[in-house]
N, C-alpha and C. Protein backbone atom coordinates (compact mmCIF):
# COMPACT_ATOMS: atom_id res chain seq x y z
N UNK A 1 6.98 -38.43 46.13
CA UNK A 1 7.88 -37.33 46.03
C UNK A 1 9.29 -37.89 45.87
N UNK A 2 9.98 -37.33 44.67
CA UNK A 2 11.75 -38.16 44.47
C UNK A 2 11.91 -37.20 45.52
N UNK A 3 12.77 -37.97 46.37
CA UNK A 3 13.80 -37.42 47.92
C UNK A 3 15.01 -37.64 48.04
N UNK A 4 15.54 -38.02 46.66
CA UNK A 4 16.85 -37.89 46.72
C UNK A 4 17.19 -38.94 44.48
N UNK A 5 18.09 -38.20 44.50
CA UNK A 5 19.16 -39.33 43.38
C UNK A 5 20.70 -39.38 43.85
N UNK A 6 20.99 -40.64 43.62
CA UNK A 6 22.50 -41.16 44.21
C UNK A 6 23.19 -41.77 43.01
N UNK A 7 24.46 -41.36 42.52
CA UNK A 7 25.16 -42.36 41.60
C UNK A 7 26.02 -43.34 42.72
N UNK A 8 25.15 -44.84 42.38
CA UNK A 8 25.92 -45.70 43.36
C UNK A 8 26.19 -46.70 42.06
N UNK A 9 28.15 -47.07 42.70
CA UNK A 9 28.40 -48.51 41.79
C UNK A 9 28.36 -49.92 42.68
N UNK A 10 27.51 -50.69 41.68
CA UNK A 10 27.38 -51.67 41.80
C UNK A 10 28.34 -53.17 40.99
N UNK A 11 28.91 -53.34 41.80
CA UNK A 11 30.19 -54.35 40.55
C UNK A 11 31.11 -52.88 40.21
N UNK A 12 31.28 -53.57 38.87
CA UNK A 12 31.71 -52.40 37.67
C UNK A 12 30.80 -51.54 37.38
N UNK A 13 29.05 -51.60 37.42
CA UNK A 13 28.43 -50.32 36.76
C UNK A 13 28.23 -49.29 38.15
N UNK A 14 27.96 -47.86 37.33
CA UNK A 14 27.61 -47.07 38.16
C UNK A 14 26.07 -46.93 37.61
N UNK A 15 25.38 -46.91 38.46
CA UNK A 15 23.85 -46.90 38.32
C UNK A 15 23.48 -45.50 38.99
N UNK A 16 22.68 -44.99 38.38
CA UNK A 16 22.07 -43.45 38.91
C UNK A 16 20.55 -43.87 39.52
N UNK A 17 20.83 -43.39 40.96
CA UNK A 17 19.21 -44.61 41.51
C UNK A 17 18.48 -43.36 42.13
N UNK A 18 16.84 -43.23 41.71
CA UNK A 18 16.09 -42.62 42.35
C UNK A 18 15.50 -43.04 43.20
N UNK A 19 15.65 -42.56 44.72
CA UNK A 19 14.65 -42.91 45.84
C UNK A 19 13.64 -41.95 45.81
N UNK A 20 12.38 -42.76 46.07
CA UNK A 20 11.03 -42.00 45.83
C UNK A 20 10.44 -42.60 47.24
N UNK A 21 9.78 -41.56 47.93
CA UNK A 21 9.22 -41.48 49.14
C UNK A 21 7.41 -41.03 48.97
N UNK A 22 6.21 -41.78 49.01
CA UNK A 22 4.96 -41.14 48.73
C UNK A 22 4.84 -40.56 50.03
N UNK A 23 3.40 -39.78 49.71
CA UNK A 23 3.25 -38.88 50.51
C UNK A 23 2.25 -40.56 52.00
N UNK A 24 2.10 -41.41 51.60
CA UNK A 24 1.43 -42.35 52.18
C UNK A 24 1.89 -43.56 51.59
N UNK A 25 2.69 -44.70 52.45
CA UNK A 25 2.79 -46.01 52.00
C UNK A 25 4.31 -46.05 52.13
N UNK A 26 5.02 -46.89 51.35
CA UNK A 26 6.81 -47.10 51.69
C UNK A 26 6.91 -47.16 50.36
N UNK A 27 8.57 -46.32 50.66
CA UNK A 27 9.40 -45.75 50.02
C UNK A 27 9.80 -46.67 49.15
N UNK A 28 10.51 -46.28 47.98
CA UNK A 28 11.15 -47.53 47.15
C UNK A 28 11.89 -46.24 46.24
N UNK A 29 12.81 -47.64 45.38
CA UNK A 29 13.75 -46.70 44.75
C UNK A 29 13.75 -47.40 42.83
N UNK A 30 14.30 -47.01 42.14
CA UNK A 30 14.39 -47.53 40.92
C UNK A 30 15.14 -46.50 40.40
N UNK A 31 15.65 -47.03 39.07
CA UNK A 31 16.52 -46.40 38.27
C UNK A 31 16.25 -45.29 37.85
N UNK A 32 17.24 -44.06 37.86
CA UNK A 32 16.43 -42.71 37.37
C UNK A 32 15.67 -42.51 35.40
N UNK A 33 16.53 -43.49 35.29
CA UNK A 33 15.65 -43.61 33.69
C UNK A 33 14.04 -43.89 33.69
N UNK A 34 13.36 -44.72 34.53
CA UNK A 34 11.70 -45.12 35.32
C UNK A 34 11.46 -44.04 35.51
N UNK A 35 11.91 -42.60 36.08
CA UNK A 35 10.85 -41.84 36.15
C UNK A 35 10.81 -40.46 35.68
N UNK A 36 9.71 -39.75 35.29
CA UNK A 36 9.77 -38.77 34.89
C UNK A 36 8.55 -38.05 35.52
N UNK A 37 8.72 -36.53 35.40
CA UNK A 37 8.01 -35.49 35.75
C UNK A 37 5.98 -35.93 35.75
N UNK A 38 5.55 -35.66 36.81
CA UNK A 38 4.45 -36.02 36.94
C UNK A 38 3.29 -34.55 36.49
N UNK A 39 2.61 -34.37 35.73
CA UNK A 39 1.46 -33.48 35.58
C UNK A 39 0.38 -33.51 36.17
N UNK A 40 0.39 -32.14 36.80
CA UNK A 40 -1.11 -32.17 37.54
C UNK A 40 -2.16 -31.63 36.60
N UNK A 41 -3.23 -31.55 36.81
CA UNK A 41 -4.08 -31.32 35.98
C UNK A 41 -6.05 -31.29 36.62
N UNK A 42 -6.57 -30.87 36.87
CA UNK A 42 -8.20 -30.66 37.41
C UNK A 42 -8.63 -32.05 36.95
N UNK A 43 -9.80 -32.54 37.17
CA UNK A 43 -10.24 -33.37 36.17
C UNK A 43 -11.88 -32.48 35.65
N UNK A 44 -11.75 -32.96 34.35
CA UNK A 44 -12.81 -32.22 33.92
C UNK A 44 -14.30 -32.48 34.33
N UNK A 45 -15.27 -31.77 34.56
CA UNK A 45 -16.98 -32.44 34.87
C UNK A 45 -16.87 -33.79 34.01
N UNK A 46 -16.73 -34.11 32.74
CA UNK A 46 -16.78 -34.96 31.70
C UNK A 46 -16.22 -36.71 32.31
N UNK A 47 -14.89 -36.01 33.21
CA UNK A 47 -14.50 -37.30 33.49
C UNK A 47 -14.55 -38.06 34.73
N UNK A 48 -15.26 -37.00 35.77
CA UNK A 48 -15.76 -37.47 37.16
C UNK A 48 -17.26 -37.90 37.20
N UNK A 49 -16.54 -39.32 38.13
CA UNK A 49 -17.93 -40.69 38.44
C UNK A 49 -19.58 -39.85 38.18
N UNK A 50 -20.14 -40.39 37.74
CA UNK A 50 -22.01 -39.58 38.00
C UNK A 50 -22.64 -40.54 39.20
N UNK A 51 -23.56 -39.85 39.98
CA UNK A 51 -24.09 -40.64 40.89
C UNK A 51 -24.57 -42.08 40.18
N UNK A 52 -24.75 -43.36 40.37
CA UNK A 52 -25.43 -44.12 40.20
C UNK A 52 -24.46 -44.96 39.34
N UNK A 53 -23.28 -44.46 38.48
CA UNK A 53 -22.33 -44.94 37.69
C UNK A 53 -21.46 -46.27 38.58
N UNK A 54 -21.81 -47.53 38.37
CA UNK A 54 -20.99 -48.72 39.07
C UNK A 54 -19.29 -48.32 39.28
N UNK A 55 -18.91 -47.66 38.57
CA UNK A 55 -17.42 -46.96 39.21
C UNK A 55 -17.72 -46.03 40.18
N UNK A 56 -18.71 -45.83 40.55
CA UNK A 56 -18.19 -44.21 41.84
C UNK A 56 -18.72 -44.77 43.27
């Protein structure tokens, strides 16, 4: 979840920094250009594991 954007300068640049917080694990931050809008979406019967399939 982004939990915040900050324009912080560093030196001479001003950098626009996204802190991102998951819902499980630690937080980290990166440049707001790295991220964009996430899509949710079902997954279809087609693309979930079948019993016996070495991925499931």
């Amino acid at each position: 979840m982004l939990t915040a954007v900050a324009h912080e300068r560093h030196g001479d640049r001003l950098l626009h920094v996204a802190y991102v917080q998951p819902a499980t694990g630690v937080a980290w931050t990166t440049a707001v250009d790295n991220i964009g809008p996430a899509l949710w979406r079902e997954a279809s019967p087609a693309e979930e594991p079948s019993e016996g399939d070495p991925d499931s």
